[in-house]
PDB file of N, CA and C in Angstrom:
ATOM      1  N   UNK A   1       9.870   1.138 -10.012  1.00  0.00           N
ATOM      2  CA  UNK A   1       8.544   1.127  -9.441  1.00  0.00           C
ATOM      3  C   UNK A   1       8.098   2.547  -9.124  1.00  0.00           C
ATOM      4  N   UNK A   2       8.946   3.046  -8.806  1.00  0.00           N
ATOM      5  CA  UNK A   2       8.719   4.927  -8.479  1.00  0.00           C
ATOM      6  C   UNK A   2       8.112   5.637  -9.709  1.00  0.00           C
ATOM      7  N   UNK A   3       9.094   5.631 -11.092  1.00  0.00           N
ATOM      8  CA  UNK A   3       8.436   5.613 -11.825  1.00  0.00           C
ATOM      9  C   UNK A   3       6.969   5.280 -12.285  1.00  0.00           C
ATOM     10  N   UNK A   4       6.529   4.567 -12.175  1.00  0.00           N
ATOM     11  CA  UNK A   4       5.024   4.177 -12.822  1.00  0.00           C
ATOM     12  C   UNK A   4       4.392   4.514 -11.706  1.00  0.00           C
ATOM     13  N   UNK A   5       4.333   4.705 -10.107  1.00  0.00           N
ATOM     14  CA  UNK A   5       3.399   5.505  -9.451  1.00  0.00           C
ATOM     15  C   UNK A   5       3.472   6.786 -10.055  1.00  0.00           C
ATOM     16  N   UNK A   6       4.048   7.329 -10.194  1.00  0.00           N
ATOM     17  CA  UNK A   6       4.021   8.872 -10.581  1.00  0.00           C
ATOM     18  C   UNK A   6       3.394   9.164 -11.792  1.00  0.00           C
ATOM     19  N   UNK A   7       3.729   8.036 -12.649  1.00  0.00           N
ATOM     20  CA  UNK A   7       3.103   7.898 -14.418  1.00  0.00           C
ATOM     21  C   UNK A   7       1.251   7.540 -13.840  1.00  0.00           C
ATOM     22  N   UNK A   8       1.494   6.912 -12.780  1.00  0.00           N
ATOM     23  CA  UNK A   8      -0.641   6.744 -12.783  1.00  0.00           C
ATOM     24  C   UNK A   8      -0.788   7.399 -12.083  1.00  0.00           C
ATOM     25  N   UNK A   9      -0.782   8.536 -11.100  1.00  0.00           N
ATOM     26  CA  UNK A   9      -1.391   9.926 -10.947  1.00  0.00           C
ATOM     27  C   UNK A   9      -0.467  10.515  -9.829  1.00  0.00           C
ATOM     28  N   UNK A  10      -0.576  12.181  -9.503  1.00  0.00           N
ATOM     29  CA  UNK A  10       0.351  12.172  -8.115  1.00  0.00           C
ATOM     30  C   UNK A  10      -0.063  12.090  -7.008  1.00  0.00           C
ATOM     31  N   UNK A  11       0.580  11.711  -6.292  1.00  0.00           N
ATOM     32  CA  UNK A  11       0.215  11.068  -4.647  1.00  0.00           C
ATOM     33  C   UNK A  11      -0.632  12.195  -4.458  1.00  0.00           C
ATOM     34  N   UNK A  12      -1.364  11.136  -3.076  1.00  0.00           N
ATOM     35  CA  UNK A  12      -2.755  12.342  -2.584  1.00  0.00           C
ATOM     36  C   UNK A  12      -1.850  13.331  -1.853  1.00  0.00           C
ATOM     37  N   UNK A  13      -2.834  14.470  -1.337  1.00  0.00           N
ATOM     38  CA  UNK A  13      -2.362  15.463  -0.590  1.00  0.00           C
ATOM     39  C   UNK A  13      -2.303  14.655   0.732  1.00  0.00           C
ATOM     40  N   UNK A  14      -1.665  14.815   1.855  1.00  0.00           N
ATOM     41  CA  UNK A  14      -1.231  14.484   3.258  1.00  0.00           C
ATOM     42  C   UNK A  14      -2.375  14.662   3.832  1.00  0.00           C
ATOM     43  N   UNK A  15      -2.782  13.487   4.489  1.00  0.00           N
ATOM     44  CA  UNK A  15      -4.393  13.621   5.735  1.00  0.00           C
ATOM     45  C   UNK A  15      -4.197  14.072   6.812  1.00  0.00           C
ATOM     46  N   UNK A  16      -5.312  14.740   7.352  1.00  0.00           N
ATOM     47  CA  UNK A  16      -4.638  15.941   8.297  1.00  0.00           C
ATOM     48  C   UNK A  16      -4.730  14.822   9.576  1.00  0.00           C
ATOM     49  N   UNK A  17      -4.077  15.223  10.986  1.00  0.00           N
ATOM     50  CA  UNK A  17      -4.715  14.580  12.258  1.00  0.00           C
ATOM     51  C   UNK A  17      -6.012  14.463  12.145  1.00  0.00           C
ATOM     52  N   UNK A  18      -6.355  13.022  13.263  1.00  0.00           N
ATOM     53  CA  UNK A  18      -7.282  13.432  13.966  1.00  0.00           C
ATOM     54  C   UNK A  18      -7.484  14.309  14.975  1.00  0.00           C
ATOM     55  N   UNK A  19      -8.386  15.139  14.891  1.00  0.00           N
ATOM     56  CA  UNK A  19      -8.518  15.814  15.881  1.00  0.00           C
ATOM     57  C   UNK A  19      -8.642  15.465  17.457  1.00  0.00           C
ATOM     58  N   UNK A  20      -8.510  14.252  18.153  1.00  0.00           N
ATOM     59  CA  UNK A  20      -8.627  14.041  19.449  1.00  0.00           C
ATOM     60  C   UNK A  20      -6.865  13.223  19.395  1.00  0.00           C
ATOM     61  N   UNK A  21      -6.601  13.472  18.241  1.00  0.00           N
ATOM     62  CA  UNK A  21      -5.322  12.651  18.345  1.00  0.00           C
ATOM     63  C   UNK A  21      -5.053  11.132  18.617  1.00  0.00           C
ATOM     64  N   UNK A  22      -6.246  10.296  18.389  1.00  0.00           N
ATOM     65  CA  UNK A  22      -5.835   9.544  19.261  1.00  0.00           C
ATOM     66  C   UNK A  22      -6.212   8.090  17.726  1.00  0.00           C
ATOM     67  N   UNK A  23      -5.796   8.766  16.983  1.00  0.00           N
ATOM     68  CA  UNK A  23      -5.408   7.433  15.544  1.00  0.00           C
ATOM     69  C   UNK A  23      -4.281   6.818  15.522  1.00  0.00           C
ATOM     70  N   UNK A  24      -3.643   5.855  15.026  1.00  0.00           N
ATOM     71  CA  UNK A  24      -2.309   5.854  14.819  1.00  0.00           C
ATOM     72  C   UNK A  24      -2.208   6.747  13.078  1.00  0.00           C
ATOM     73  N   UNK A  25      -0.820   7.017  13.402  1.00  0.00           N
ATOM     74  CA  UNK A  25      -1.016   7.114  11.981  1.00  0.00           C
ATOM     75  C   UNK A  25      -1.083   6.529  10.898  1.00  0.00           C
ATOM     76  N   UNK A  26      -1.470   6.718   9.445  1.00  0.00           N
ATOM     77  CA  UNK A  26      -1.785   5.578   8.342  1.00  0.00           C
ATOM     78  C   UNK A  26      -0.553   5.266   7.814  1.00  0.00           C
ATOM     79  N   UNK A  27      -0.331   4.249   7.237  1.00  0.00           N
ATOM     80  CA  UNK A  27       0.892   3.352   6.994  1.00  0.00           C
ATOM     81  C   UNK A  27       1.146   4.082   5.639  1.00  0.00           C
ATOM     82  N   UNK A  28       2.579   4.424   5.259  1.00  0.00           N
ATOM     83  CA  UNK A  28       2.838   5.047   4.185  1.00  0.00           C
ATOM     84  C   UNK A  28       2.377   4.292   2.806  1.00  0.00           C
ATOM     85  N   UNK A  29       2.342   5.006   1.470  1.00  0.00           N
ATOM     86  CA  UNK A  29       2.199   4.126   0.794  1.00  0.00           C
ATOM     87  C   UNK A  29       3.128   3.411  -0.270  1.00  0.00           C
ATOM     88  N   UNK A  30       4.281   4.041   0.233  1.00  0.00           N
ATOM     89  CA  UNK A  30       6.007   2.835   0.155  1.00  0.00           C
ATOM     90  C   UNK A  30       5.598   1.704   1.092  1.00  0.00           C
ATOM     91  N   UNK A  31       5.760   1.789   2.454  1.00  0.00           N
ATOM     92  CA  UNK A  31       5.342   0.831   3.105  1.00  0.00           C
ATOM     93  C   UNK A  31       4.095  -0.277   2.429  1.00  0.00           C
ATOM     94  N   UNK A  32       3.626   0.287   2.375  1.00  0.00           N
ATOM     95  CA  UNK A  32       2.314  -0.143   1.492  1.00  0.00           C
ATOM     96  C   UNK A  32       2.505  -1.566   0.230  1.00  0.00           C
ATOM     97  N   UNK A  33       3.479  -0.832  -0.613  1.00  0.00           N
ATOM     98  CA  UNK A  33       4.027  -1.248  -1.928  1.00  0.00           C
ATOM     99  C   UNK A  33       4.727  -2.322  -1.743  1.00  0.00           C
ATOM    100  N   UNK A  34       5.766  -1.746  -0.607  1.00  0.00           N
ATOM    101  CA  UNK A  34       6.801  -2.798  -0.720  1.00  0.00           C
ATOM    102  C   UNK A  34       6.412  -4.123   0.014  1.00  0.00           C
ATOM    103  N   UNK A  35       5.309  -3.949   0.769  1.00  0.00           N
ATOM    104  CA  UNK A  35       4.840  -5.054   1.448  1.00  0.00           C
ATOM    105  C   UNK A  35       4.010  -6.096   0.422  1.00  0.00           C
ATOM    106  N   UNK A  36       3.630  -5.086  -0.636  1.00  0.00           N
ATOM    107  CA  UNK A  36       2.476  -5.879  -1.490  1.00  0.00           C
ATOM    108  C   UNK A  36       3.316  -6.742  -2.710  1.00  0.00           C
ATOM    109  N   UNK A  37       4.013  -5.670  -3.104  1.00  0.00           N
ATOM    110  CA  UNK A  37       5.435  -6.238  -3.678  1.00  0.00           C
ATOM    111  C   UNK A  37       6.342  -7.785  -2.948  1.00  0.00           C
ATOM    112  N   UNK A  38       6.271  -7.905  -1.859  1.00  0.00           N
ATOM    113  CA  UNK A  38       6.885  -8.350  -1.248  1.00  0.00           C
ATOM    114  C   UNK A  38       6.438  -9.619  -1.544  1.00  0.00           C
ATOM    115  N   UNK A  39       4.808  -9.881  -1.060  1.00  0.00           N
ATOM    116  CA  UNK A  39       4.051 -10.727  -0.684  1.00  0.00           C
ATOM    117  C   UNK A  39       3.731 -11.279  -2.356  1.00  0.00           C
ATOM    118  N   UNK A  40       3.816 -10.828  -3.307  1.00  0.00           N
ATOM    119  CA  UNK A  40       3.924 -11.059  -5.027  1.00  0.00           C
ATOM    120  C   UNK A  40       4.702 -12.110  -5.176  1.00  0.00           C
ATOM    121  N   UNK A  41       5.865 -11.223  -4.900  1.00  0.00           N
ATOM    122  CA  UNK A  41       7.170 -11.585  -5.655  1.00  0.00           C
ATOM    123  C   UNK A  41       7.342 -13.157  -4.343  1.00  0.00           C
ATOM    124  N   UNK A  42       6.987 -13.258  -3.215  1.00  0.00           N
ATOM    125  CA  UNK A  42       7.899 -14.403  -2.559  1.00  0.00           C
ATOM    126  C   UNK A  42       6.088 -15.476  -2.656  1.00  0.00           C
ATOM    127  N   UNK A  43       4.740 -14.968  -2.486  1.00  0.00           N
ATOM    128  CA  UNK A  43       4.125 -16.017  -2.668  1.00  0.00           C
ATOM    129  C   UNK A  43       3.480 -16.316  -1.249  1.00  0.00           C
ATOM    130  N   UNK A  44       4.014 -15.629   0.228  1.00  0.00           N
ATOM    131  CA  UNK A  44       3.451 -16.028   1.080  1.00  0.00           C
ATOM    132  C   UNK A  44       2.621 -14.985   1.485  1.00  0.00           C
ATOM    133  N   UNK A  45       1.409 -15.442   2.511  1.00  0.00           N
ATOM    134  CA  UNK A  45       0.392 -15.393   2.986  1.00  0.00           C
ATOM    135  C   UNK A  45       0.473 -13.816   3.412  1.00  0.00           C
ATOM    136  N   UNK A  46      -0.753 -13.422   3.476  1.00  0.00           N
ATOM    137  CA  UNK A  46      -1.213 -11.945   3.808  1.00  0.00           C
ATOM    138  C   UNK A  46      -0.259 -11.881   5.434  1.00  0.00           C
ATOM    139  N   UNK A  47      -0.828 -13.143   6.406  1.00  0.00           N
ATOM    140  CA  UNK A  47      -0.529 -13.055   8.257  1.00  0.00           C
ATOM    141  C   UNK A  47       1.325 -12.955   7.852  1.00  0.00           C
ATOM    142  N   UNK A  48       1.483 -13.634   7.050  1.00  0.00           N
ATOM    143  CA  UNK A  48       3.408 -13.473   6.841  1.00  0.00           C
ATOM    144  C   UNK A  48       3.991 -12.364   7.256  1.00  0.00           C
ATOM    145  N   UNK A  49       3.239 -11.283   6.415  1.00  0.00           N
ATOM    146  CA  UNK A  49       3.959  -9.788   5.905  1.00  0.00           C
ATOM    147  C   UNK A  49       3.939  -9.667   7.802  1.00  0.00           C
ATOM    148  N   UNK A  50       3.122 -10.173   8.418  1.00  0.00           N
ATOM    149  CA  UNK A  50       3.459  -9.350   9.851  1.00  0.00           C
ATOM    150  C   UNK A  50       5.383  -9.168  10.349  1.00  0.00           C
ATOM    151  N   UNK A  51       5.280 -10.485  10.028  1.00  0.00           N
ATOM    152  CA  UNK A  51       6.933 -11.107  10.676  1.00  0.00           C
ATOM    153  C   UNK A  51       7.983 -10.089  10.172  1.00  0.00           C
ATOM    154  N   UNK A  52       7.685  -9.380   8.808  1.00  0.00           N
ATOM    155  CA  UNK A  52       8.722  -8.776   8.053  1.00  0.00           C
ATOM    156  C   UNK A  52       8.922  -7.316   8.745  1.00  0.00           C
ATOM    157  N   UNK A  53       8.200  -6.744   9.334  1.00  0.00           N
ATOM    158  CA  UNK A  53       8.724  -5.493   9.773  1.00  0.00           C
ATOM    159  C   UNK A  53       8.167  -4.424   8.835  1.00  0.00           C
ATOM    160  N   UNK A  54       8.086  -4.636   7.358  1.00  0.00           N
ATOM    161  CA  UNK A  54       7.863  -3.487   6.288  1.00  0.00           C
ATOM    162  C   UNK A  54       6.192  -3.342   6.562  1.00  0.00           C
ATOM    163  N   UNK A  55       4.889  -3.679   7.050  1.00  0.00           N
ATOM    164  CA  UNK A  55       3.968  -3.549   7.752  1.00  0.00           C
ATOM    165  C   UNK A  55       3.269  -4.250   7.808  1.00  0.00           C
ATOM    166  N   UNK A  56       1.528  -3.444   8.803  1.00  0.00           N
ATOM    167  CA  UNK A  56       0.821  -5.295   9.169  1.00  0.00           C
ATOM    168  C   UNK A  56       0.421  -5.870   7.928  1.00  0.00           C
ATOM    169  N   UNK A  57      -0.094  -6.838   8.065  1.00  0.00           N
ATOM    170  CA  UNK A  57      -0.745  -7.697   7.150  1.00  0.00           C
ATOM    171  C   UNK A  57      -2.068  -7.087   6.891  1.00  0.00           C
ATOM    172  N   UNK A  58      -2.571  -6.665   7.757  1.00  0.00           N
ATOM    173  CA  UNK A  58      -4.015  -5.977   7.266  1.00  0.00           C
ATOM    174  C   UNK A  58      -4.187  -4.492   7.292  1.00  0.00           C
ATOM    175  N   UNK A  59      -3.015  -4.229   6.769  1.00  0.00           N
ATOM    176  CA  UNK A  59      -2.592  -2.337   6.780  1.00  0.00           C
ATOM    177  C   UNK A  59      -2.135  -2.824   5.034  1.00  0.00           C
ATOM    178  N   UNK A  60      -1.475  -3.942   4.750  1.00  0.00           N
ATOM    179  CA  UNK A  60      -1.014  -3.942   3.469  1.00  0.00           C
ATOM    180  C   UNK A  60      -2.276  -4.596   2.835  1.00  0.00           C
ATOM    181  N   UNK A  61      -3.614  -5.021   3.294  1.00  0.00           N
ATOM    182  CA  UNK A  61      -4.127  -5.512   2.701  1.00  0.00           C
ATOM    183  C   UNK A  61      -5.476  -4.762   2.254  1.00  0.00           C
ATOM    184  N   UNK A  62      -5.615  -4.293   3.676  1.00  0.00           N
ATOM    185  CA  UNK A  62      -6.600  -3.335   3.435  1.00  0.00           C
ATOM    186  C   UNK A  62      -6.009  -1.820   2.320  1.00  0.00           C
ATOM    187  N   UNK A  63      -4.853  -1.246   2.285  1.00  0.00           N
ATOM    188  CA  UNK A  63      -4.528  -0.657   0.765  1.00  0.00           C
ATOM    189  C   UNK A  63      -4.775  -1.421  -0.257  1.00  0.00           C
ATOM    190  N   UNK A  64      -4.325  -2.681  -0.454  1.00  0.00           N
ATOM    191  CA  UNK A  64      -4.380  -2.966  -1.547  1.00  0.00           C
ATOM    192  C   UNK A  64      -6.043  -2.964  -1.873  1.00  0.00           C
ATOM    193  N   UNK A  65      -7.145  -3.218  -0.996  1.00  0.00           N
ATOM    194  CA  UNK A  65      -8.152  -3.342  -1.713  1.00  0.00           C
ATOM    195  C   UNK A  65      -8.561  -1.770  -1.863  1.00  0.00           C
ATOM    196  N   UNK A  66      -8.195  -1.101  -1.223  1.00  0.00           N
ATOM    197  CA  UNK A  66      -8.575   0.208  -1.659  1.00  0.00           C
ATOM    198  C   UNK A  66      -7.817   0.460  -3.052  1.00  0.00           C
ATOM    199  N   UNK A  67      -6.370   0.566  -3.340  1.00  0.00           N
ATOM    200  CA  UNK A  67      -5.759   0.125  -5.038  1.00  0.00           C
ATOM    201  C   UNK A  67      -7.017   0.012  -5.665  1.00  0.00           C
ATOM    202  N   UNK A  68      -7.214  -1.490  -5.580  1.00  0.00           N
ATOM    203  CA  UNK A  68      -8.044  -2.001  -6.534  1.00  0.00           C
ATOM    204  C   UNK A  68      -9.204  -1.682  -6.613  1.00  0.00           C
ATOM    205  N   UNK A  69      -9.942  -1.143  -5.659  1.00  0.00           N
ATOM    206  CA  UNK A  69     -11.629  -0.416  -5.895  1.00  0.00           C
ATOM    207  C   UNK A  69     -11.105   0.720  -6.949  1.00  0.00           C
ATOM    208  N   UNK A  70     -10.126   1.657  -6.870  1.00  0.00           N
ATOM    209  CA  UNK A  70      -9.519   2.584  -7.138  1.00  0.00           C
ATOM    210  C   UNK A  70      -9.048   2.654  -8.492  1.00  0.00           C
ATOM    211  N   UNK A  71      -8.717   1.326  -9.015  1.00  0.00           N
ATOM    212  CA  UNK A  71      -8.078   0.621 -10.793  1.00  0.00           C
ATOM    213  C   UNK A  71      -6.288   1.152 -10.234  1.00  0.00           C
ATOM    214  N   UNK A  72      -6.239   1.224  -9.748  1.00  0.00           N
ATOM    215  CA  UNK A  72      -5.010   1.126  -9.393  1.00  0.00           C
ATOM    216  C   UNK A  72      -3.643  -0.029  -9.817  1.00  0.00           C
ATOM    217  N   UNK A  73      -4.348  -1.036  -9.290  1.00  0.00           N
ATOM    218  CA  UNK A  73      -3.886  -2.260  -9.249  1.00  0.00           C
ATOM    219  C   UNK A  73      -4.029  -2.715 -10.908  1.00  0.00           C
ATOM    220  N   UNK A  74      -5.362  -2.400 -11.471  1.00  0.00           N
ATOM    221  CA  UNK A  74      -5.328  -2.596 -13.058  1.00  0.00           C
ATOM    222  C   UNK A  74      -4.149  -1.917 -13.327  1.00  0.00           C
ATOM    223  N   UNK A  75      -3.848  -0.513 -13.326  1.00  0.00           N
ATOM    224  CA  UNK A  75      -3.005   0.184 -14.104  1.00  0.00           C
ATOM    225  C   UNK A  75      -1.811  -0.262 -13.847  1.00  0.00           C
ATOM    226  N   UNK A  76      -1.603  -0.732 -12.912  1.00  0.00           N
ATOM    227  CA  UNK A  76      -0.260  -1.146 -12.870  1.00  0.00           C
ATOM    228  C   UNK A  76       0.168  -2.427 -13.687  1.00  0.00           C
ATOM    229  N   UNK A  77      -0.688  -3.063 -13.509  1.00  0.00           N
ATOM    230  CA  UNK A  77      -0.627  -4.639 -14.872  1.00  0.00           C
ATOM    231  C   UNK A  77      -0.586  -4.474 -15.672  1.00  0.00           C
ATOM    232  N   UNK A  78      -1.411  -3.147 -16.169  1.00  0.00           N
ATOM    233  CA  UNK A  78      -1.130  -2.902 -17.572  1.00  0.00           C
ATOM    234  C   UNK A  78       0.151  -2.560 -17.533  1.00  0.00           C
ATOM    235  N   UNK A  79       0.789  -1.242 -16.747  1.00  0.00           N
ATOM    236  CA  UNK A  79       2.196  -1.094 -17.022  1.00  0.00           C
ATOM    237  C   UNK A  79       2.733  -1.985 -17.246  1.00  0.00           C
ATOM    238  N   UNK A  80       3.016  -2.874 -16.694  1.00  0.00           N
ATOM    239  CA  UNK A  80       4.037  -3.899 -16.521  1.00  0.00           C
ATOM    240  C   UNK A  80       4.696  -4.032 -15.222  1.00  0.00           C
TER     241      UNK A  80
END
């Protein structure tokens, strides 16, 4: 899987703080993957991924629709 992120473009540059500090920070986008991956491969519900620990449900969901505005999510189907 490492592979083919790197084959569809290289990771963004690192987002700086907010300046009042007071964001959490954004959920990696391993975290990201493996949650979306997760939720693929077993079939259950977006609220699920909470229980698992690998992140929220609407931190993995809201990436994924950014992916997909992005063709992200295409390119990867095409990969395989």
């Amino acid at each position: 899987m490492a592979d083919a992120r790197v084959r569809i473009e290289p990771p963004p540059p690192p987002r700086k703080p907010h300046p009042l500090g007071c964001h959490r920070p954004r959920v990696s986008d391993r975290a990201a993957m493996d949650a979306l991956v997760f939720r693929l491969r077993t079939g259950c519900q977006w609220n699920a991924l909470n229980a698992t620990g690998i992140c929220s449900s609407s931190s993995a969901h809201r990436r994924f629709q950014e992916w997909a505005a992005a063709g992200v999510v295409r390119r990867l189907w095409e990969i395989g």
